[in-house]
C-alpha atoms as a PDB file:
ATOM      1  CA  UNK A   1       0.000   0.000   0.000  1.00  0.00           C
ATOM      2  CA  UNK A   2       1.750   2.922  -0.851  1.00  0.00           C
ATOM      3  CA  UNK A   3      -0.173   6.850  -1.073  1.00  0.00           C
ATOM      4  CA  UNK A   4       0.858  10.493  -2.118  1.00  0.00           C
ATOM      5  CA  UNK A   5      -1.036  13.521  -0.484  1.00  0.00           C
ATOM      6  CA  UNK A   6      -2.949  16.156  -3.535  1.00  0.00           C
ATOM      7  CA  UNK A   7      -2.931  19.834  -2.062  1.00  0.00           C
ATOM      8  CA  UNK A   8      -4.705  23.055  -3.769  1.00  0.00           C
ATOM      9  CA  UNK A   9      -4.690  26.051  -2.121  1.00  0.00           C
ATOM     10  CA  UNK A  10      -6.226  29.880  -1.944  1.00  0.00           C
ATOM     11  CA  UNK A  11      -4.954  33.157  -1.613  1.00  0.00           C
ATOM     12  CA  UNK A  12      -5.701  36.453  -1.172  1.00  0.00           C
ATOM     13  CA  UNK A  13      -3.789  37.861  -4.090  1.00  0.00           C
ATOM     14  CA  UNK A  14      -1.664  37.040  -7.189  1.00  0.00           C
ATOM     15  CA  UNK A  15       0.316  39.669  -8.779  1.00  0.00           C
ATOM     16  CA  UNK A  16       0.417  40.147 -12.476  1.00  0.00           C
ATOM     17  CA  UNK A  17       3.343  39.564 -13.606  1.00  0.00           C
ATOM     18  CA  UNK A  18       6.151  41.619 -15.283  1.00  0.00           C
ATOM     19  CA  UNK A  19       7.353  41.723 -18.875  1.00  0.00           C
ATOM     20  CA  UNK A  20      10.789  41.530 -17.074  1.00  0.00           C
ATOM     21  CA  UNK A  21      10.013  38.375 -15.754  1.00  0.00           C
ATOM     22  CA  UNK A  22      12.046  35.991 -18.720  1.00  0.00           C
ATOM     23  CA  UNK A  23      13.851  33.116 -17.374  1.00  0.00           C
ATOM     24  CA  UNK A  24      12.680  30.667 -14.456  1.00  0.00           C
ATOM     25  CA  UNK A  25      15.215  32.636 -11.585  1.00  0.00           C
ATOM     26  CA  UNK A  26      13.089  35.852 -12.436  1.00  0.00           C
ATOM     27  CA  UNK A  27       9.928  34.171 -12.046  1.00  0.00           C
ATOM     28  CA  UNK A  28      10.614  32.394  -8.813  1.00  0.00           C
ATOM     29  CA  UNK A  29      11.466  35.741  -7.612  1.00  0.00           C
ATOM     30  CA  UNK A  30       8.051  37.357  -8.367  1.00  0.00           C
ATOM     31  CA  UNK A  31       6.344  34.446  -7.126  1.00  0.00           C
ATOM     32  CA  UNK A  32       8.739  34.983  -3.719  1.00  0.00           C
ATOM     33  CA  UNK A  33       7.032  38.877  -3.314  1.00  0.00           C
ATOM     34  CA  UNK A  34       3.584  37.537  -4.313  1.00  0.00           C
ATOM     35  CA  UNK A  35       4.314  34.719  -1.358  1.00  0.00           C
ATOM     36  CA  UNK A  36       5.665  37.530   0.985  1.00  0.00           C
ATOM     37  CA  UNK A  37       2.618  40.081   0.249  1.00  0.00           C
ATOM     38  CA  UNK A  38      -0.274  37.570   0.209  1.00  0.00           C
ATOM     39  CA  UNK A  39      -1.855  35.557   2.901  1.00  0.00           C
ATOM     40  CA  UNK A  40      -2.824  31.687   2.566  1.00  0.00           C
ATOM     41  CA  UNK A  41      -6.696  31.547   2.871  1.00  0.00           C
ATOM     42  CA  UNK A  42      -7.397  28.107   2.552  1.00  0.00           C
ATOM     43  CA  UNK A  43      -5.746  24.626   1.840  1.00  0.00           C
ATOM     44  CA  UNK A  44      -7.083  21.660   0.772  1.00  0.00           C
ATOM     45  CA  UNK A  45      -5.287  17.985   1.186  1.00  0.00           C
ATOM     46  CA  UNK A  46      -6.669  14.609  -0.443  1.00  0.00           C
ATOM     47  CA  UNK A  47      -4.455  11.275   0.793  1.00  0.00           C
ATOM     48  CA  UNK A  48      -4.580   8.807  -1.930  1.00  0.00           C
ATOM     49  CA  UNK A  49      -3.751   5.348  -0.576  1.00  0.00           C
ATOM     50  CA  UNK A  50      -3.065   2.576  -2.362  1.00  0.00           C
ATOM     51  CA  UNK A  51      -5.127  -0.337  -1.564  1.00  0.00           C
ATOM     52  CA  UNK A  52      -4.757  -4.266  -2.782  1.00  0.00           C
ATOM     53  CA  UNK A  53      -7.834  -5.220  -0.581  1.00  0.00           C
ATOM     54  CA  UNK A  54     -10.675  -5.403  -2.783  1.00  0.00           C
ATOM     55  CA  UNK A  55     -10.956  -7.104  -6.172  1.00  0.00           C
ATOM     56  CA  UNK A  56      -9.743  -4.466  -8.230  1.00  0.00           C
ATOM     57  CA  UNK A  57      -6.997  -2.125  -6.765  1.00  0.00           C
ATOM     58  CA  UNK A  58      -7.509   1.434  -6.482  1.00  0.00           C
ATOM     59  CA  UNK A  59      -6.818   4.242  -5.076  1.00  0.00           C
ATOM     60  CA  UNK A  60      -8.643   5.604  -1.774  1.00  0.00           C
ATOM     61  CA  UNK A  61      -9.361   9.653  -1.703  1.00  0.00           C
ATOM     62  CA  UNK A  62      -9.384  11.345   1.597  1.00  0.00           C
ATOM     63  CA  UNK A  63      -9.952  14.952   1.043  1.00  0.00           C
ATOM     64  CA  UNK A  64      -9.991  17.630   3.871  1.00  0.00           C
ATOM     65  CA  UNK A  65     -10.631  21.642   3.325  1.00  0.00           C
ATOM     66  CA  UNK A  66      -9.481  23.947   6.096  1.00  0.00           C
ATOM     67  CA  UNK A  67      -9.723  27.642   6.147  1.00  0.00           C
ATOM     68  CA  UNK A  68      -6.749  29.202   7.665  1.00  0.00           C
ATOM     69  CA  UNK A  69      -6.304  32.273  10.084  1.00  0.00           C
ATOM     70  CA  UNK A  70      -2.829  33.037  11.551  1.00  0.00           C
ATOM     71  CA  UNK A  71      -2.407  35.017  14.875  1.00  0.00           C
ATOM     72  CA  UNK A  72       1.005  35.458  13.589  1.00  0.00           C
ATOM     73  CA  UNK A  73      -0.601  38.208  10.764  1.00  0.00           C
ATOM     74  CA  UNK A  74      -1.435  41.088  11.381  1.00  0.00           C
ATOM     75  CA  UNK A  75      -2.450  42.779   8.191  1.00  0.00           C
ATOM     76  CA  UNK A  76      -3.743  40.497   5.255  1.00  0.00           C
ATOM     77  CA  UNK A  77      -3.589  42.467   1.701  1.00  0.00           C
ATOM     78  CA  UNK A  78      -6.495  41.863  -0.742  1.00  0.00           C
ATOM     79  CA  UNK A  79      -6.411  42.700  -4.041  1.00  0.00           C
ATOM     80  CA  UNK A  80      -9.795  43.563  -5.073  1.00  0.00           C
ATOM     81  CA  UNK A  81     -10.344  41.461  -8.277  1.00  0.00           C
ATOM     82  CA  UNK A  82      -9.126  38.714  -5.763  1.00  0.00           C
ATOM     83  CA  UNK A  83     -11.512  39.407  -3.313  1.00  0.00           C
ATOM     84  CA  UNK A  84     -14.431  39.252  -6.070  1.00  0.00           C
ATOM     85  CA  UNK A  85     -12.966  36.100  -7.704  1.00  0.00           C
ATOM     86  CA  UNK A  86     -13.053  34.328  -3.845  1.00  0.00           C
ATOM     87  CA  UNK A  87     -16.812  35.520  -3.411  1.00  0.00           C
ATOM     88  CA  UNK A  88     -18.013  34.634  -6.775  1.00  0.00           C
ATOM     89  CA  UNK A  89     -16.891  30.841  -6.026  1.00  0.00           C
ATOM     90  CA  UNK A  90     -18.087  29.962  -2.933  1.00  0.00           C
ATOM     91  CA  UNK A  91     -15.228  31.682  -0.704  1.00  0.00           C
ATOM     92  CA  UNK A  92     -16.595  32.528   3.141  1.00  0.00           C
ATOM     93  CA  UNK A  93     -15.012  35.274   4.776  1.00  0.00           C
ATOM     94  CA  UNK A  94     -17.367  35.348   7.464  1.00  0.00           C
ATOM     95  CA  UNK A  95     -15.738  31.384   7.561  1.00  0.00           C
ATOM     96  CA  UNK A  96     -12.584  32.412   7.239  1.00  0.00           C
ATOM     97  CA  UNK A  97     -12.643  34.440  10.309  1.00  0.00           C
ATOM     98  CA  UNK A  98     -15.072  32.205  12.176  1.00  0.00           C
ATOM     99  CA  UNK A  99     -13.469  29.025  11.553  1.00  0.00           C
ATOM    100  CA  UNK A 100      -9.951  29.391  10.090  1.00  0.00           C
ATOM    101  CA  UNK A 101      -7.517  27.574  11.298  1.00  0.00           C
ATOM    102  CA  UNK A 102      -4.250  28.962  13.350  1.00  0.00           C
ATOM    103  CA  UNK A 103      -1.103  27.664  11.995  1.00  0.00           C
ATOM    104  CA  UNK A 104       2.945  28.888  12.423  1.00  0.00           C
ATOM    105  CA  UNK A 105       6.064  27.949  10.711  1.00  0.00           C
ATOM    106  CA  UNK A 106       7.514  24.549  12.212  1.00  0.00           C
ATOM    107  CA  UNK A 107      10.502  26.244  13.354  1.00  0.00           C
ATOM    108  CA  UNK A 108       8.945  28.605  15.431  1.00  0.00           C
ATOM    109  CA  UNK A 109       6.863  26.288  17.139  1.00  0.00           C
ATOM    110  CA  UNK A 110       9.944  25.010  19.192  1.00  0.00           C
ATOM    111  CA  UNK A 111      10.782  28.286  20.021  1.00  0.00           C
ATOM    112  CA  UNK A 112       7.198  30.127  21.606  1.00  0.00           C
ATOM    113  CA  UNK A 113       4.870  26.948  21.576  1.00  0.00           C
ATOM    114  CA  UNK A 114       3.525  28.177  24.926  1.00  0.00           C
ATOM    115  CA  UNK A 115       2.614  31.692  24.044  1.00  0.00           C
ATOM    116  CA  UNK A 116       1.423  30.258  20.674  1.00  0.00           C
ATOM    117  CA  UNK A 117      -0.887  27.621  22.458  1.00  0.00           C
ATOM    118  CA  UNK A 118      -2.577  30.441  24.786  1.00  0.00           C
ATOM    119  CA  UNK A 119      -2.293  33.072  22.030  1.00  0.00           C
ATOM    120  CA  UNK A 120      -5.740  31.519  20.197  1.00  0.00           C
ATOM    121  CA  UNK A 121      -7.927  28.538  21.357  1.00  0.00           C
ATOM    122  CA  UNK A 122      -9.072  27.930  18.100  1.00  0.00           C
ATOM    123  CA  UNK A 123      -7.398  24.581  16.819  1.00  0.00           C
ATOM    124  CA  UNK A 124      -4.086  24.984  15.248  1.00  0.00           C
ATOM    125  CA  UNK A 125      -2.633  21.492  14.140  1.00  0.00           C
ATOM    126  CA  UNK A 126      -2.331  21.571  11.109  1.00  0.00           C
ATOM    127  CA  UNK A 127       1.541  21.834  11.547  1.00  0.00           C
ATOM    128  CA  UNK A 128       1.517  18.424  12.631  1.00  0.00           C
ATOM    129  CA  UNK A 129       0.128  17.543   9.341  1.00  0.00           C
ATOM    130  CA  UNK A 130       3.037  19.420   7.283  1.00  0.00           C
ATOM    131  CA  UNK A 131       5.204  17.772   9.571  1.00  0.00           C
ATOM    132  CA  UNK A 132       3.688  14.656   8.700  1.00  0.00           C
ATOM    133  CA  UNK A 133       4.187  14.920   4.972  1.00  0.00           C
ATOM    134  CA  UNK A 134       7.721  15.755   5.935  1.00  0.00           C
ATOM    135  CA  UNK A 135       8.787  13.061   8.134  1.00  0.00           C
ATOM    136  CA  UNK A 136       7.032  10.220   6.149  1.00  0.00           C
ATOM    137  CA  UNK A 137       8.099  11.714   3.018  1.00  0.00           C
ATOM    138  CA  UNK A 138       4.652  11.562   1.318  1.00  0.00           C
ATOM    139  CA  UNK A 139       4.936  12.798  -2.250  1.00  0.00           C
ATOM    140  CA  UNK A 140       3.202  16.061  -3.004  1.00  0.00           C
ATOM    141  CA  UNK A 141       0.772  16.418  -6.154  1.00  0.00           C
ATOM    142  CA  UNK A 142      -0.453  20.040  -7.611  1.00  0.00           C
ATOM    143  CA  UNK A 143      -1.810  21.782 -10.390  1.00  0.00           C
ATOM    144  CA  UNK A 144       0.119  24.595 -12.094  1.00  0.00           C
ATOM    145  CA  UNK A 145       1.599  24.217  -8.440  1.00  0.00           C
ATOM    146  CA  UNK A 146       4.645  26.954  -7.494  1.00  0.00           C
ATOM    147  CA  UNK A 147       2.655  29.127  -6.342  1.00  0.00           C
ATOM    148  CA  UNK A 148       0.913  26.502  -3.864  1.00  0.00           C
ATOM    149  CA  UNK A 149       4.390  24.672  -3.258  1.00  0.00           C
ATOM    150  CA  UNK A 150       6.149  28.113  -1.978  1.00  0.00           C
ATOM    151  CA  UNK A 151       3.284  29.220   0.161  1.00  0.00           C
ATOM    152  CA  UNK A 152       3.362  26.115   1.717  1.00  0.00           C
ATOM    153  CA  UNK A 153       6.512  26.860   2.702  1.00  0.00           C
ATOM    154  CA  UNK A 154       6.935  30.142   3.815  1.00  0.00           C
ATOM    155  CA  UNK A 155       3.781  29.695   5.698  1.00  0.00           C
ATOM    156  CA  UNK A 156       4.574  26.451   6.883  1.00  0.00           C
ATOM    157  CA  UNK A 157       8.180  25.698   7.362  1.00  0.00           C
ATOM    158  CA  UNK A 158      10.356  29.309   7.346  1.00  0.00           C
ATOM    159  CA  UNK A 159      10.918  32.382   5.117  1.00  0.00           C
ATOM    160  CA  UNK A 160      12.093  31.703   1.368  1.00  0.00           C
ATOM    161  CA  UNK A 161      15.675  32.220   0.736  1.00  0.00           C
ATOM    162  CA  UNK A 162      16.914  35.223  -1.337  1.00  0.00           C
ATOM    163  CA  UNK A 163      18.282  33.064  -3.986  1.00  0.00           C
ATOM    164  CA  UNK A 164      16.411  31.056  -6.087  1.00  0.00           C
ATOM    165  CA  UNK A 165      19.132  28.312  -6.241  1.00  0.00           C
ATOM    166  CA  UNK A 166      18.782  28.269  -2.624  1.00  0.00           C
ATOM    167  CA  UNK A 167      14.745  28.169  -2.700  1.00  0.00           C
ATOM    168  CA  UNK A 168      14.873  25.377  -5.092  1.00  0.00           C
ATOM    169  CA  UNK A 169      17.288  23.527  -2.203  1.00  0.00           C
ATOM    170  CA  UNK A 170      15.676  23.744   0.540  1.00  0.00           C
ATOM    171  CA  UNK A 171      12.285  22.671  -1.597  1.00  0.00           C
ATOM    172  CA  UNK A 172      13.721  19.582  -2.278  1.00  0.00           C
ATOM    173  CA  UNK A 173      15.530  19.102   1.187  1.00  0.00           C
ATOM    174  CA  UNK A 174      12.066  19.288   3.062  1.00  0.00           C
ATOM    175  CA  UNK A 175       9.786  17.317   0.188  1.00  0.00           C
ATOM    176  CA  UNK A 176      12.157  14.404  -0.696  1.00  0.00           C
ATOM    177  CA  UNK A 177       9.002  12.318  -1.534  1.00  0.00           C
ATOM    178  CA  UNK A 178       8.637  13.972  -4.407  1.00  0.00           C
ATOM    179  CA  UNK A 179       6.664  16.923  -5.816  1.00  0.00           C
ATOM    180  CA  UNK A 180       4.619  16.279  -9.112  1.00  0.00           C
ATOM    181  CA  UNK A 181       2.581  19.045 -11.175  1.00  0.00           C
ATOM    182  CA  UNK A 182      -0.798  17.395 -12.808  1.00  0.00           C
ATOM    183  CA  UNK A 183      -0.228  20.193 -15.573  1.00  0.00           C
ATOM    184  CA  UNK A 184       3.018  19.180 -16.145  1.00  0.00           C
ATOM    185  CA  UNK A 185       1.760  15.578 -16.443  1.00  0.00           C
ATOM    186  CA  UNK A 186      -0.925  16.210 -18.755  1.00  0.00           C
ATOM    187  CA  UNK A 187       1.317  18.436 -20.919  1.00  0.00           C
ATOM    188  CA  UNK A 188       3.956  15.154 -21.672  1.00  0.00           C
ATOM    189  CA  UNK A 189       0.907  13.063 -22.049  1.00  0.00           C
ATOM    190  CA  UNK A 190      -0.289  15.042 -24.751  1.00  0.00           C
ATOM    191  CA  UNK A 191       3.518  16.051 -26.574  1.00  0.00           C
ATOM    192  CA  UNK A 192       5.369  12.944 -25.686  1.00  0.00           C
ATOM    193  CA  UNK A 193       2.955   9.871 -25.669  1.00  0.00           C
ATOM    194  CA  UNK A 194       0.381  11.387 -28.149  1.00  0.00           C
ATOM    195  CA  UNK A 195      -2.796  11.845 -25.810  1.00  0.00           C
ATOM    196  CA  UNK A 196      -4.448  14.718 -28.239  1.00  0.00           C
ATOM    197  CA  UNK A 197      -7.425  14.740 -26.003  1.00  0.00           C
ATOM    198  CA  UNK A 198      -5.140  16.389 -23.118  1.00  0.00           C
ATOM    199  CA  UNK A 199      -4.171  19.782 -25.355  1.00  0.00           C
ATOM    200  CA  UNK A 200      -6.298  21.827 -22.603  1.00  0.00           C
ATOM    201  CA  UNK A 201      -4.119  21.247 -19.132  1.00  0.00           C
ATOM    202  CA  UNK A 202      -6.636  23.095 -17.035  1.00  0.00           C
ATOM    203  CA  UNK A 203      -7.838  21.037 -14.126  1.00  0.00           C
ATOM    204  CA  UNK A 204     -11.559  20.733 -14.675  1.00  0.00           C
ATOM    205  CA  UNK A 205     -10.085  19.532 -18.656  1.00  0.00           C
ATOM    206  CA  UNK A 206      -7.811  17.447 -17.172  1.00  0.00           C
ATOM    207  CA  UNK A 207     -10.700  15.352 -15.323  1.00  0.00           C
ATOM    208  CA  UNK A 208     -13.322  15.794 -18.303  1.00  0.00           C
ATOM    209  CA  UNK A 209     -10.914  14.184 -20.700  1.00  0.00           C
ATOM    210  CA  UNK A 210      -9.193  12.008 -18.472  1.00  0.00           C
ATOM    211  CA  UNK A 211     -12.868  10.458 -17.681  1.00  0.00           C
ATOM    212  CA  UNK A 212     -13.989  10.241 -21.395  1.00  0.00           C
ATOM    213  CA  UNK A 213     -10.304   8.222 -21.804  1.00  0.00           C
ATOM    214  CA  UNK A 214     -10.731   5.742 -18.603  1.00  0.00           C
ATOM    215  CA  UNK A 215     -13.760   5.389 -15.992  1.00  0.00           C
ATOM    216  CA  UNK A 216     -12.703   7.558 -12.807  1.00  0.00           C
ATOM    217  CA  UNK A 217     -14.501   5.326 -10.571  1.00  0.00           C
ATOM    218  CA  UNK A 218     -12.556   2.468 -11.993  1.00  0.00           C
ATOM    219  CA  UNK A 219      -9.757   4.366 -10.706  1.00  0.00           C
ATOM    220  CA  UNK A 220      -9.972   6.171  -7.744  1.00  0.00           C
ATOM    221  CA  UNK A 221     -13.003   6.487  -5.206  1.00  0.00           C
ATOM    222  CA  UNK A 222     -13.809   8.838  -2.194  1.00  0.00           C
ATOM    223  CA  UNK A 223     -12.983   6.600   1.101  1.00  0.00           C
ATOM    224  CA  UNK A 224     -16.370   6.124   3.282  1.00  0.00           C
ATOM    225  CA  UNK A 225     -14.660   8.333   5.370  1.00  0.00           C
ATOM    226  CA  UNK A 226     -15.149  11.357   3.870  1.00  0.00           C
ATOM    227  CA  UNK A 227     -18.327  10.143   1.756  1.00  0.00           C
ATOM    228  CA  UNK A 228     -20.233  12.885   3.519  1.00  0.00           C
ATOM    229  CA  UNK A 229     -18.680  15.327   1.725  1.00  0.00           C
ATOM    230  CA  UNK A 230     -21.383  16.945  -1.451  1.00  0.00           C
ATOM    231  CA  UNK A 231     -18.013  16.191  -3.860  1.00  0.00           C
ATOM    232  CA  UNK A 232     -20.231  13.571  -5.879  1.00  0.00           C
ATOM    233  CA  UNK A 233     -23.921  13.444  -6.709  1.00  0.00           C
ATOM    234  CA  UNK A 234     -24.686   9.970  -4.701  1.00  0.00           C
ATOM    235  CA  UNK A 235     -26.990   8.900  -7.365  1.00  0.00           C
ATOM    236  CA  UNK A 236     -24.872   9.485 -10.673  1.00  0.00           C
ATOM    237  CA  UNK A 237     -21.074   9.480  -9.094  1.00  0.00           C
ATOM    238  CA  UNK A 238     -20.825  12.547 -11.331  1.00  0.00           C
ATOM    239  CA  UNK A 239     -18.072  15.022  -9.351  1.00  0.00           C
ATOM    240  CA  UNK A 240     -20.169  18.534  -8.285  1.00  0.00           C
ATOM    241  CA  UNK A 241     -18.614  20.741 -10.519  1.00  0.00           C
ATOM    242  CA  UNK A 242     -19.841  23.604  -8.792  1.00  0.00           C
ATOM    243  CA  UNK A 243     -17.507  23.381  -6.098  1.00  0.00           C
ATOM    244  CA  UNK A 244     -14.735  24.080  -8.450  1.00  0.00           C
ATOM    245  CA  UNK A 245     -12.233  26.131  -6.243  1.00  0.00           C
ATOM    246  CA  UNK A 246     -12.281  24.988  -2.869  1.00  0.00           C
ATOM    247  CA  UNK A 247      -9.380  24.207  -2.008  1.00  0.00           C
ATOM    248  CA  UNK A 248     -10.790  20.961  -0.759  1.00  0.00           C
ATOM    249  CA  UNK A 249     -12.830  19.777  -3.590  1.00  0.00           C
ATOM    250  CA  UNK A 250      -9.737  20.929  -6.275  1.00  0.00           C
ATOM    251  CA  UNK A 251      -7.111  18.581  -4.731  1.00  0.00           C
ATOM    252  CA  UNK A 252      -9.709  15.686  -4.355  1.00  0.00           C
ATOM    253  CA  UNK A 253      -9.512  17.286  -8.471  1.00  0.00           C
ATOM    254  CA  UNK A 254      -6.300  16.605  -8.421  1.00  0.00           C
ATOM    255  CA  UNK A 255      -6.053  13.262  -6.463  1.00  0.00           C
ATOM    256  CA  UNK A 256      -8.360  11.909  -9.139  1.00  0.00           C
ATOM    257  CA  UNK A 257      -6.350  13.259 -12.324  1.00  0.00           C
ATOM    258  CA  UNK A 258      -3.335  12.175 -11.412  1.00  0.00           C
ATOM    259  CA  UNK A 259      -4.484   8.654 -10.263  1.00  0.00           C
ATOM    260  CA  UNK A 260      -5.413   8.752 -13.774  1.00  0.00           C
ATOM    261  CA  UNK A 261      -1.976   9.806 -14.888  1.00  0.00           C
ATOM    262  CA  UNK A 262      -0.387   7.322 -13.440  1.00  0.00           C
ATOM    263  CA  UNK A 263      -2.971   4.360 -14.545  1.00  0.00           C
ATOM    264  CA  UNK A 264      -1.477   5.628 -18.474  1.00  0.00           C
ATOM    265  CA  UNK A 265       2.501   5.884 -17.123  1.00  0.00           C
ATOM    266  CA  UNK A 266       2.450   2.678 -15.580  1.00  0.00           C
ATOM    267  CA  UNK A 267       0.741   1.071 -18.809  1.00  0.00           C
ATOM    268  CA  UNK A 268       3.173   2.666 -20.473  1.00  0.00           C
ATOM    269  CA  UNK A 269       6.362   1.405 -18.398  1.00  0.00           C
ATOM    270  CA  UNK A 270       4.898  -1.450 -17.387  1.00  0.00           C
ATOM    271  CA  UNK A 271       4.788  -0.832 -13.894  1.00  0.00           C
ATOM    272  CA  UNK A 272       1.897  -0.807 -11.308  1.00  0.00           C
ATOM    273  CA  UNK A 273       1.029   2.531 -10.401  1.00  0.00           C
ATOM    274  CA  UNK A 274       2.191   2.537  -6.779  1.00  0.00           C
ATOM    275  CA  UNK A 275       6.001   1.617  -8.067  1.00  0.00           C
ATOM    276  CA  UNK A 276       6.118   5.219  -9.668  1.00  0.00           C
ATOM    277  CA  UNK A 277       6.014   6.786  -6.365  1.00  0.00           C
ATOM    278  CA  UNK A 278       8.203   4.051  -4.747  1.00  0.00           C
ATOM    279  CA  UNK A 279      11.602   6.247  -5.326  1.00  0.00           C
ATOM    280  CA  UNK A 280      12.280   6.949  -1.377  1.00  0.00           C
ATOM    281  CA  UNK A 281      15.790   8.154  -0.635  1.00  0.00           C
ATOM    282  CA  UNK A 282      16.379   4.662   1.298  1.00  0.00           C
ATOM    283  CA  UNK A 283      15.702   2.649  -1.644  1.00  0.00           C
ATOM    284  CA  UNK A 284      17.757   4.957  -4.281  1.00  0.00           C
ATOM    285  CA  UNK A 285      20.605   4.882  -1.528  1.00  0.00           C
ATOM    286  CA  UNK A 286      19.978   1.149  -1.687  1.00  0.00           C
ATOM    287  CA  UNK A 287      19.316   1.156   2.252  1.00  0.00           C
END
């Protein structure tokens, strides 16, 4: 049984981004002051587990959504169009502040865990998750993910490094499970294998054509678990598109394409689909 963790997240701003932006040091840069300026509003998880039990293996979603509030900010910017965007699709800020969830960066939870304990009583574990994903070294699926992958982070684990050389080391010194872009999939599906129905890489695409190509449920399913959640019309299975945008409900999204993905990879290689994740630093330092 092996598993890999989806994650989508929201903010509450994106800059646009400069025609001096050319080469991928300049852009990790401007997403490094969008990262700094912005706050994370909301993040959604799905575990994916790989399960052998029943008669056909599949993989088993477990999809959480958490709005998230930090003590540790004091002013949260909103761009305006941002603010809209988050309204128009389902985005509480009455939840936000109601129910968001407190977080800090891992390091300075050693440091202050007793002031930040008394600080707010509103539950604030979800650094025990991150730290989770760390320790275990569950692989980390996004779509069109840098963005989500440095928030995470800065929010998360400690400020971004000045250099992008440096950024992109301590990214993969934290995440040595792996990080993998749905997007990025979809894209060498469609230029390298031939796929022509994946051209569009958006995420809601991504599903639509990936379920046209190969029966979702066949693939994946939402664990009982979590079957409370209003992600699938209980009659028809059909996902509720509607939710499109919660962080929740877009890496459940995610979880589902790139179950897919891998389903075609492993064809392809002639693998089973939990080998491609099975790269942990033990077994490639042949420990």
């Amino acid at each position: 049984m092996r598993n890999y963790n989806g994650q989508f997240s929201e903010f509450s701003g994106i800059n646009p981004k400069p025609e001096s932006v050319r080469t991928l040091d300049d852009y990790l840069l401007a997403l490094k002051e969008d990262v700094e300026e912005y706050a994370l509003l909301q993040i959604g998880f799905c575990l994916a587990t790989y399960s052998n039990s029943s008669t056909e293996a599949k993989w088993i979603l477990h999809p959480y959504n958490f709005y998230t509030y930090s003590s540790e900010i004091y002013n949260t910017i909103f761009l305006n169009d941002t603010l809209l965007w988050l309204r128009d699709n389902g985005f509480s800020l009455d939840r936000w502040v109601d129910e968001g969830v407190d977080f800090k960066r891992l390091g300075d939870m050693h440091s202050d865990s007793v002031s930040f304990i008394t600080k707010r009583t509103r539950n604030n574990g979800l650094h025990h998750l991150i730290k989770s994903i760390i320790e275990y070294r569950i692989p980390l699926v996004f779509h069109n993910g840098m963005l989500d992958i440095l928030h995470l982070y800065d929010k998360f684990i400690g400020p971004l490094p000045e250099k992008p050389v440096e950024i992109s080391r301590e990214i993969t010194r934290f995440f040595v499970g792996g990080i993998f872009d749905t997007k990025v999939v979809g894209r060498y599906l469609f230029e390298k294998l031939d796929y022509s129905l994946l051209k569009s890489t958006s995420l809601p695409m991504l599903y639509t054509n990936l379920n046209s190509m190969h029966d979702m449920t066949q693939i994946a399913k939402l664990s009982l678990d979590r079957s409370h959640l209003e992600y699938l019309d209980k009659n028809t299975g059909k996902i509720n598109d509607k939710l499109f945008h919660e962080a929740g409900f877009d890496a459940f999204i995610t979880a589902m394409v790139f179950s897919a993905e891998l389903g075609i990879l492993a064809r392809t290689d002639d693998l089973n689909a939990e080998e491609l994740l099975d790269f942990r630093e033990d077994k490639r330092l042949g420990n």
